[in-house]
Protein backbone atom coordinates (compact mmCIF):
# COMPACT_ATOMS: atom_id res chain seq x y z
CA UNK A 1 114.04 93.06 171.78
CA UNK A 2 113.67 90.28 174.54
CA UNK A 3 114.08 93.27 177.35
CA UNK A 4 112.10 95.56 175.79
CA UNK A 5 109.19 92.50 175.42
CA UNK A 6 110.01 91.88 178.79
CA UNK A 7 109.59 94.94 180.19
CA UNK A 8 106.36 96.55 177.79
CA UNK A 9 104.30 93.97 176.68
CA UNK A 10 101.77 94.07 179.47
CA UNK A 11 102.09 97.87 178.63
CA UNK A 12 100.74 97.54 174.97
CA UNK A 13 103.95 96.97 173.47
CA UNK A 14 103.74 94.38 170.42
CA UNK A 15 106.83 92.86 168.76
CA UNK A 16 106.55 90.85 165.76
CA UNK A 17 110.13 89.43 164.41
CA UNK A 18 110.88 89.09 160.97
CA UNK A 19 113.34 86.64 159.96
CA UNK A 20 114.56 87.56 156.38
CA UNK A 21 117.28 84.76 155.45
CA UNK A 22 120.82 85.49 154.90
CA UNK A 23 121.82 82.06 154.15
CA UNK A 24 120.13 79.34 152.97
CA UNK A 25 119.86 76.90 155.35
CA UNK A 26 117.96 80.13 157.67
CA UNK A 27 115.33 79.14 155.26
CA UNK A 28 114.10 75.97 157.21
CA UNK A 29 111.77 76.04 159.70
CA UNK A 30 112.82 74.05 161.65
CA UNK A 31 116.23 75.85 162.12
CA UNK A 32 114.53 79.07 163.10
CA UNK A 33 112.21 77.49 165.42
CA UNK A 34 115.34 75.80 166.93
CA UNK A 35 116.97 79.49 167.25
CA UNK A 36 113.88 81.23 168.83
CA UNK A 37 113.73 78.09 171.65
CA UNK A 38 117.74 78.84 171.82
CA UNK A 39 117.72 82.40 171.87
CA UNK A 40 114.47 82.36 174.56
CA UNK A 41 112.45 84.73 171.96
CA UNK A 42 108.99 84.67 173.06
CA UNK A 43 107.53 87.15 170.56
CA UNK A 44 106.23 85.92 167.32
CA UNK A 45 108.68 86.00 164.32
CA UNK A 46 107.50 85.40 160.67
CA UNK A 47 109.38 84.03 158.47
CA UNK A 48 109.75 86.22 154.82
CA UNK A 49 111.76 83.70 152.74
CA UNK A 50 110.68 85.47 149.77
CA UNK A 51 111.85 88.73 151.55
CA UNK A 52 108.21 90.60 150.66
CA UNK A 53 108.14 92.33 153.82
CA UNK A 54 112.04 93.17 153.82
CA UNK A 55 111.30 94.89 150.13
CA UNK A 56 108.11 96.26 151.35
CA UNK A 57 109.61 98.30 154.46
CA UNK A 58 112.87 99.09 152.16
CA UNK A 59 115.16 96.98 154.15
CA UNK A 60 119.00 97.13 153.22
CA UNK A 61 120.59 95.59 156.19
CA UNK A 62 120.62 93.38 159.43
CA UNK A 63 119.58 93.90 162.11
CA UNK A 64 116.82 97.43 161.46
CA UNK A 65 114.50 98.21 163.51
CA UNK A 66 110.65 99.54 163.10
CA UNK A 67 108.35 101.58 165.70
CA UNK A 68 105.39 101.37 164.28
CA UNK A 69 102.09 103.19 166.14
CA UNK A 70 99.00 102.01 167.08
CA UNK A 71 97.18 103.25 163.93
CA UNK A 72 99.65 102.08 161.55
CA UNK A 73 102.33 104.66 160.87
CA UNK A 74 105.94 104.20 160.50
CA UNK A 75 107.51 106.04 163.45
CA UNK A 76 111.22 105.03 163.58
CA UNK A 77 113.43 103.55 161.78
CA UNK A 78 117.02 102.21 162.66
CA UNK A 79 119.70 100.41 160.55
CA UNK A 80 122.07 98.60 162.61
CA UNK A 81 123.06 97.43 165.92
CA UNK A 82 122.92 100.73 168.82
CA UNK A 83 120.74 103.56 169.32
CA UNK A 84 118.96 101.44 172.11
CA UNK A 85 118.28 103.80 174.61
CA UNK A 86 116.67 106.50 172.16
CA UNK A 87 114.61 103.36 170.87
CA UNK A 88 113.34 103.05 174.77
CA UNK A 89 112.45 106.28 175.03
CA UNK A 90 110.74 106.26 171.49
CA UNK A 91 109.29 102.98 173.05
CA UNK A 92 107.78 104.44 175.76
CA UNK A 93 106.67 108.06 174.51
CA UNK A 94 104.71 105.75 172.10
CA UNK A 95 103.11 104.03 174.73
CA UNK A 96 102.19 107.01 176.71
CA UNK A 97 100.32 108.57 174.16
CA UNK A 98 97.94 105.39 173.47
């Protein structure tokens, strides 16, 4: 995620993080704030404590990854760690047709 803000943000790309907890002290603020300084995240990250958005996308597991286009609609979704490079290129198609 850090690469790909790195490398398409200027380009239209827009991450947005969402930290659904798996433990309970990943439920303080201040802990994930501590991570994202750690980590060198610079995209924004909400945190769903109550896991609304991870019930309203249908999320089963950590990590999954959205594409979501400009107008709204779900384009991709992955479960998992892998499948980077066909997320690039999903990435970038995405881009090109803006």
């Amino acid at each position: 995620m850090k690469g790909w803000h790195a490398r398409y943000a200027e380009a239209g790309l827009v991450i947005v993080g969402v930290h659904s907890p798996e433990f309970a002290h990943e439920r303080s603020e201040a802990y994930v704030r501590e991570r994202l300084k750690t980590l060198g995240i610079r995209y924004p990250v909400v945190m769903d404590n109550s896991f609304r958005i991870w019930k309203a996308y249908n999320t089963w597991a950590w990590p999954t990854t959205y594409l979501i286009d400009p107008q709204g609609l779900l384009r991709f979704k992955h479960i998992g760690e892998g499948e980077y490079e066909r997320t690039e290129a999903l990435i970038r198609q995405l881009l090109a047709g803006r």
